[in-house]
Protein backbone atom coordinates (compact mmCIF):
# COMPACT_ATOMS: atom_id res chain seq x y z
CA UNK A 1 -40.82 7.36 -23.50
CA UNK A 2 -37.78 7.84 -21.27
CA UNK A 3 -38.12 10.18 -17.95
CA UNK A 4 -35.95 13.50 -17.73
CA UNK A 5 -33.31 11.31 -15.60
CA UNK A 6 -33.12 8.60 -17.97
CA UNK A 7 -32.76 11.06 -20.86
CA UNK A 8 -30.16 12.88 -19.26
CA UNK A 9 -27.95 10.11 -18.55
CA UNK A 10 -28.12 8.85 -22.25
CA UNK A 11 -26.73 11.97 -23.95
CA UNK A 12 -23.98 12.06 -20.95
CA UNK A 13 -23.34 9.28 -22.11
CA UNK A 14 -23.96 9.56 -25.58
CA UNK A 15 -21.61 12.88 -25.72
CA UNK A 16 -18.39 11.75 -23.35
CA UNK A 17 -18.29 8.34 -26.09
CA UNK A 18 -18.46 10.78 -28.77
CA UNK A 19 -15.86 13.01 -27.64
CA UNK A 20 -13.37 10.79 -25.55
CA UNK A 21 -14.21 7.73 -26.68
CA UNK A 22 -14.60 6.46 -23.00
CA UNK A 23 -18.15 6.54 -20.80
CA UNK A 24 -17.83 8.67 -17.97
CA UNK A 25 -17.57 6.54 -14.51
CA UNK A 26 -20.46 5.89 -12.66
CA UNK A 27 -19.50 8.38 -9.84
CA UNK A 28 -19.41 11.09 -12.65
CA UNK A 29 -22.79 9.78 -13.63
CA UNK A 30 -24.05 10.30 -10.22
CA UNK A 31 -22.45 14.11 -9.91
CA UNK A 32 -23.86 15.21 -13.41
CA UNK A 33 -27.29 14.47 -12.44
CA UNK A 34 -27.23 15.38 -9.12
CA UNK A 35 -27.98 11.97 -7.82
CA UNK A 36 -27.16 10.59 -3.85
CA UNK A 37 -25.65 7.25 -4.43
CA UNK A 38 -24.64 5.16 -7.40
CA UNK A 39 -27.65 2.79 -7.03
CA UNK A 40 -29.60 5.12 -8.62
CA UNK A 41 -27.78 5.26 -11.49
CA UNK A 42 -27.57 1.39 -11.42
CA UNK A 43 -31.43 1.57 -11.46
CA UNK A 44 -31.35 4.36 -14.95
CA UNK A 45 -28.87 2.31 -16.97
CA UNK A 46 -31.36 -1.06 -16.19
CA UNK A 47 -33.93 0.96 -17.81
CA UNK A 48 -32.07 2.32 -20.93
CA UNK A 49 -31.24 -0.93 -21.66
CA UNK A 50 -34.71 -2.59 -21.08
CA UNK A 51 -35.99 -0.04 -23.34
CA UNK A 52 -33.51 -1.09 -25.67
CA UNK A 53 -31.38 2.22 -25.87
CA UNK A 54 -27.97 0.78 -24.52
CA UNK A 55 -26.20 -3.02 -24.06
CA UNK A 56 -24.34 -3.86 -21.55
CA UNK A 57 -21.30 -6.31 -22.78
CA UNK A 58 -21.17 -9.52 -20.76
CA UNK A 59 -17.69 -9.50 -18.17
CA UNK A 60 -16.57 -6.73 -19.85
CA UNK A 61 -16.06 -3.70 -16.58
CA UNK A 62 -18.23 -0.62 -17.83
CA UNK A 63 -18.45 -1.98 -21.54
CA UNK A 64 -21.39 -0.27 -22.93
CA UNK A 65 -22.92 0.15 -26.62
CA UNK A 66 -25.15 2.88 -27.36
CA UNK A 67 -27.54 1.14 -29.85
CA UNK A 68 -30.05 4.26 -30.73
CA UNK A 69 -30.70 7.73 -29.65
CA UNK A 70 -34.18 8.92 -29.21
CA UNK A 71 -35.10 11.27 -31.74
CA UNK A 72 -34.91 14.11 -29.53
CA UNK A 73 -31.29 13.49 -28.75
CA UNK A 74 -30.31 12.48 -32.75
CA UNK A 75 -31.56 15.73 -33.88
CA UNK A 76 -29.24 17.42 -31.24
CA UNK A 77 -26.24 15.95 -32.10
CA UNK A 78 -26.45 17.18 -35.82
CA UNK A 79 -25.01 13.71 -37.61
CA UNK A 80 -26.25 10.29 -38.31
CA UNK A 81 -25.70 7.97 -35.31
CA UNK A 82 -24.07 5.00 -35.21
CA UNK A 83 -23.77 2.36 -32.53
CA UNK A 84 -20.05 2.32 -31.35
CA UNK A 85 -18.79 -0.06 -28.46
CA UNK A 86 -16.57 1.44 -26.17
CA UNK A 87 -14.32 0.70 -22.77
CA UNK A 88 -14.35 2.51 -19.84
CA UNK A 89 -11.00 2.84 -18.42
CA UNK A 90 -11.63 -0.34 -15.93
CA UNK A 91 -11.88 -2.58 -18.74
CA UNK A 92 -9.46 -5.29 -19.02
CA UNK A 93 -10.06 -6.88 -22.56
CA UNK A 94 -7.44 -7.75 -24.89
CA UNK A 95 -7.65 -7.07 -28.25
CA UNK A 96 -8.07 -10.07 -30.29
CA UNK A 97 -6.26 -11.40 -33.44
CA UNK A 98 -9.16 -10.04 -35.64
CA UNK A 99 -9.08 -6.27 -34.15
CA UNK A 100 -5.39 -6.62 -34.79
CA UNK A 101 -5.52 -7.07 -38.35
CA UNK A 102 -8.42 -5.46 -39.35
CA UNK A 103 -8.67 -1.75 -39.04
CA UNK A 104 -5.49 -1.23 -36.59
CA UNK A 105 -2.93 1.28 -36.25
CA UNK A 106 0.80 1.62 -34.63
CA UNK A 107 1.29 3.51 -31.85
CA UNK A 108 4.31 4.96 -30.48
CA UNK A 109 5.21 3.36 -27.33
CA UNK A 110 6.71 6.28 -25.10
CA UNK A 111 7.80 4.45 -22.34
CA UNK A 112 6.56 4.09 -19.07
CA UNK A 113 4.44 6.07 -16.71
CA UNK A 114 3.79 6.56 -13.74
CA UNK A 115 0.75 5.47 -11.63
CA UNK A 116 2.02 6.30 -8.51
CA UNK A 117 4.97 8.14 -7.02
CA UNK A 118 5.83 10.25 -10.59
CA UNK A 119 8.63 9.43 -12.34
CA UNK A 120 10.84 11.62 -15.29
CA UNK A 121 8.81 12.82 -18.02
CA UNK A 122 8.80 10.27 -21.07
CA UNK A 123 9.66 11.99 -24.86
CA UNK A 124 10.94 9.31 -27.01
CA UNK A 125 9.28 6.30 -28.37
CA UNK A 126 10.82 3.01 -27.35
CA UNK A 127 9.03 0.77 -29.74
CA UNK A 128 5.17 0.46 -31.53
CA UNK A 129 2.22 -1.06 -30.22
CA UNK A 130 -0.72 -2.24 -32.41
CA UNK A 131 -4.02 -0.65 -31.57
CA UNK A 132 -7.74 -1.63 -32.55
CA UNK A 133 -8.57 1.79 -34.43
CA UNK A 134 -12.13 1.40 -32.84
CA UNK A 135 -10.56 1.84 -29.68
CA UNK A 136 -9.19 5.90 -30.67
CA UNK A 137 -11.22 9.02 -30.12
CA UNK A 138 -12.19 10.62 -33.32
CA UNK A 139 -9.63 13.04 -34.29
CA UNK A 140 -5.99 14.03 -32.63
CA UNK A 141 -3.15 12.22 -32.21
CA UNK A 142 -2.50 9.14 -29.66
CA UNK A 143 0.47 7.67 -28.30
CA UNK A 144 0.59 4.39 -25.91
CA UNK A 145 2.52 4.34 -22.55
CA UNK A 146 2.95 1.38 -19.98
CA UNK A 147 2.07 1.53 -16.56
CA UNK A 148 4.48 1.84 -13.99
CA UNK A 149 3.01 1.33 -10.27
CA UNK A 150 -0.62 0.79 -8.57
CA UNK A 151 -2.06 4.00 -7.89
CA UNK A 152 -5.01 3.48 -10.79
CA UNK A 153 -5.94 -0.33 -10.01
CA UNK A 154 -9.54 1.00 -8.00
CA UNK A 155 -10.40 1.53 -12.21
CA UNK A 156 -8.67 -1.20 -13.29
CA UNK A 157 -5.60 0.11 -14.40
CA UNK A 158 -2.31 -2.37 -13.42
CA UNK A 159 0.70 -2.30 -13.38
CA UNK A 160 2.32 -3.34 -16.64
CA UNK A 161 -0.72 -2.02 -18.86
CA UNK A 162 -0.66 -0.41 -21.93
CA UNK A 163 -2.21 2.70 -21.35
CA UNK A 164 -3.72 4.55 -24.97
CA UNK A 165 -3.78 8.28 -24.86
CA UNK A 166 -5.10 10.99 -27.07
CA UNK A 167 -2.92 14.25 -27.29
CA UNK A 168 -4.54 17.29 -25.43
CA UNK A 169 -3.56 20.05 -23.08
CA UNK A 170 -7.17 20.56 -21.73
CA UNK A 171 -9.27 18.03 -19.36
CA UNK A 172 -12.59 18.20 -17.70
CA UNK A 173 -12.82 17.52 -13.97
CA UNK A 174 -13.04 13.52 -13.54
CA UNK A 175 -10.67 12.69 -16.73
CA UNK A 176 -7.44 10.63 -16.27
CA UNK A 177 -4.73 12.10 -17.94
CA UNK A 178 -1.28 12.30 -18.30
CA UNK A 179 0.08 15.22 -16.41
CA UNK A 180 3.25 17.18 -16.21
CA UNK A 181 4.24 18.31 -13.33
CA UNK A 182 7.11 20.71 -13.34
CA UNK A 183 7.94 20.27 -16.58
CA UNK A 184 9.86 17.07 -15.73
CA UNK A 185 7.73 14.24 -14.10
CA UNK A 186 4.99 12.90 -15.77
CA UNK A 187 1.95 11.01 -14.11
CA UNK A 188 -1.20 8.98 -14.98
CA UNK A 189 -4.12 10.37 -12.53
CA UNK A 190 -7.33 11.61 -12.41
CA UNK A 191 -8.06 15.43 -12.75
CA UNK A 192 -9.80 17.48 -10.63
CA UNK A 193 -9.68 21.32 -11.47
CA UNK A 194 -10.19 23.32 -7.55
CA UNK A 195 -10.14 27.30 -7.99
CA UNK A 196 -6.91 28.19 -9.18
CA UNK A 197 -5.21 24.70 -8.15
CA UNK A 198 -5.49 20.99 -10.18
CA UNK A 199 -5.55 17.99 -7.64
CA UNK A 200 -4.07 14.71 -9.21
CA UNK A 201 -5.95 12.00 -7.53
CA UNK A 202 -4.88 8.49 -7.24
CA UNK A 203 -7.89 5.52 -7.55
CA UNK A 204 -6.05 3.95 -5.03
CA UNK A 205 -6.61 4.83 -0.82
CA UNK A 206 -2.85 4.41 -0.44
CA UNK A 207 -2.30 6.98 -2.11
CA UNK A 208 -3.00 11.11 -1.38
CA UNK A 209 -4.41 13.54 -3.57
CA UNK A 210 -1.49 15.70 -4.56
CA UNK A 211 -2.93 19.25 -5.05
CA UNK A 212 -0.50 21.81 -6.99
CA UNK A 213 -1.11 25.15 -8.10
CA UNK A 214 -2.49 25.53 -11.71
CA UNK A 215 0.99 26.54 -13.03
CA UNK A 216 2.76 23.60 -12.13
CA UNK A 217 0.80 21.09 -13.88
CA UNK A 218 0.48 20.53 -17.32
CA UNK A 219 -2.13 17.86 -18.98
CA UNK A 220 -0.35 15.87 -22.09
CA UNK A 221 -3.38 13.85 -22.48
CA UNK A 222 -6.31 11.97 -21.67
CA UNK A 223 -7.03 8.11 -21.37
CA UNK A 224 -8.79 6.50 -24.32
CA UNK A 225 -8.22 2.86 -24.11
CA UNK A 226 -6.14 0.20 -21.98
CA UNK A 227 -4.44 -2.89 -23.34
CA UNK A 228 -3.43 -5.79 -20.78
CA UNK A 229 -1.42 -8.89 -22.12
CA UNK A 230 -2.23 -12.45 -19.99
């Protein structure tokens, strides 16, 4: 039997995977359940997985598989469950040459974005990239961009990734996402919604949080997978 806590954090983590594709970040972990430091939820994901719930995926950053829901939590979600591996947005693994043939799709590569000072908006594809199809949300459209800059490396994103993003003009408060600002510069932060402003915040301390009024900034998408070539 799982406690209240561990429960919760299962079908957070059981819902963001189902909608984004990516697990939310252990800081969101620790807002959503009201917690005082990450340690704690350290200590609830050791426990889901000793009680056989979740995986973790050896030197893979924030690589988890959801194996089975509890009953209570597969009744809620109204469709057969199925274990689905997933990368947080510090992961750094490459697909391999069997992702890549089996079950992948061409992206449009868009350009470049990005991940620091912003830079002009990117609209026309330069040239495909081959995606693992296991690595897309379910549903939408996706497009790939490369990174430009060093203001996303505190989640692992570098300069000279491929960053994969679903198509959306909504975001919840802790997403990354591609945002417009101004109509003409695009950037790859993380969103923050603040009254009637949106703050764009870098993972990176030299870097500031730009905050902008709500009308200046629209969201193009959110970050569903990363792709770095060694």
């Amino acid at each position: 039997m799982l406690t209240r806590k561990q429960l919760e954090l299962l079908e957070l983590i059981h819902k963001r995977v189902q909608r984004d594709g990516i697990p939310p970040s252990f800081e969101e972990m620790k807002d959503a359940l009201d917690l005082r430091s990450k340690s704690g939820i350290h200590r609830l994901i050791t426990a889901l997985e000793e009680r056989g719930f979740i995986r973790r995926l050896a030197h893979r950053a924030r690589a988890i598989e959801v194996i089975r829901l509890p009953e209570s939590l597969a009744s809620r979600s109204g469709a057969e469950f199925s274990p689905r591996v997933v990368e947080g947005a510090a992961a750094s693994r490459p697909a391999d040459a069997s992702e890549m043939t089996a079950g992948a799709l061409e992206l449009p590569l868009m350009g470049r974005i990005a991940a620091g000072v912003p830079i002009e908006a990117i609209s026309h594809a330069s040239r495909n990239v081959t995606v693992p199809e296991a690595m897309l949300a379910r549903g939408g459209h996706h497009y790939a961009l490369e990174v430009n800059g060093d203001s996303m490396i505190g989640v692992g994103i570098n300069d000279g990734d491929v960053v994969v993003i679903r198509e959306t003009d909504t975001a919840d408060n802790g997403d990354i996402v591609v945002a417009l600002i101004d109509g003409h510069e695009a950037t790859l932060k993380r969103f923050t919604r603040r009254g009637g402003a949106i703050a764009l915040e870098a993972a990176n301390p030299a870097y500031e949080t730009r905050v902008l009024p709500e009308d200046r900034v629209q969201v193009q998408g959110r970050l569903v997978g990363l792709i770095r070539s060694y």
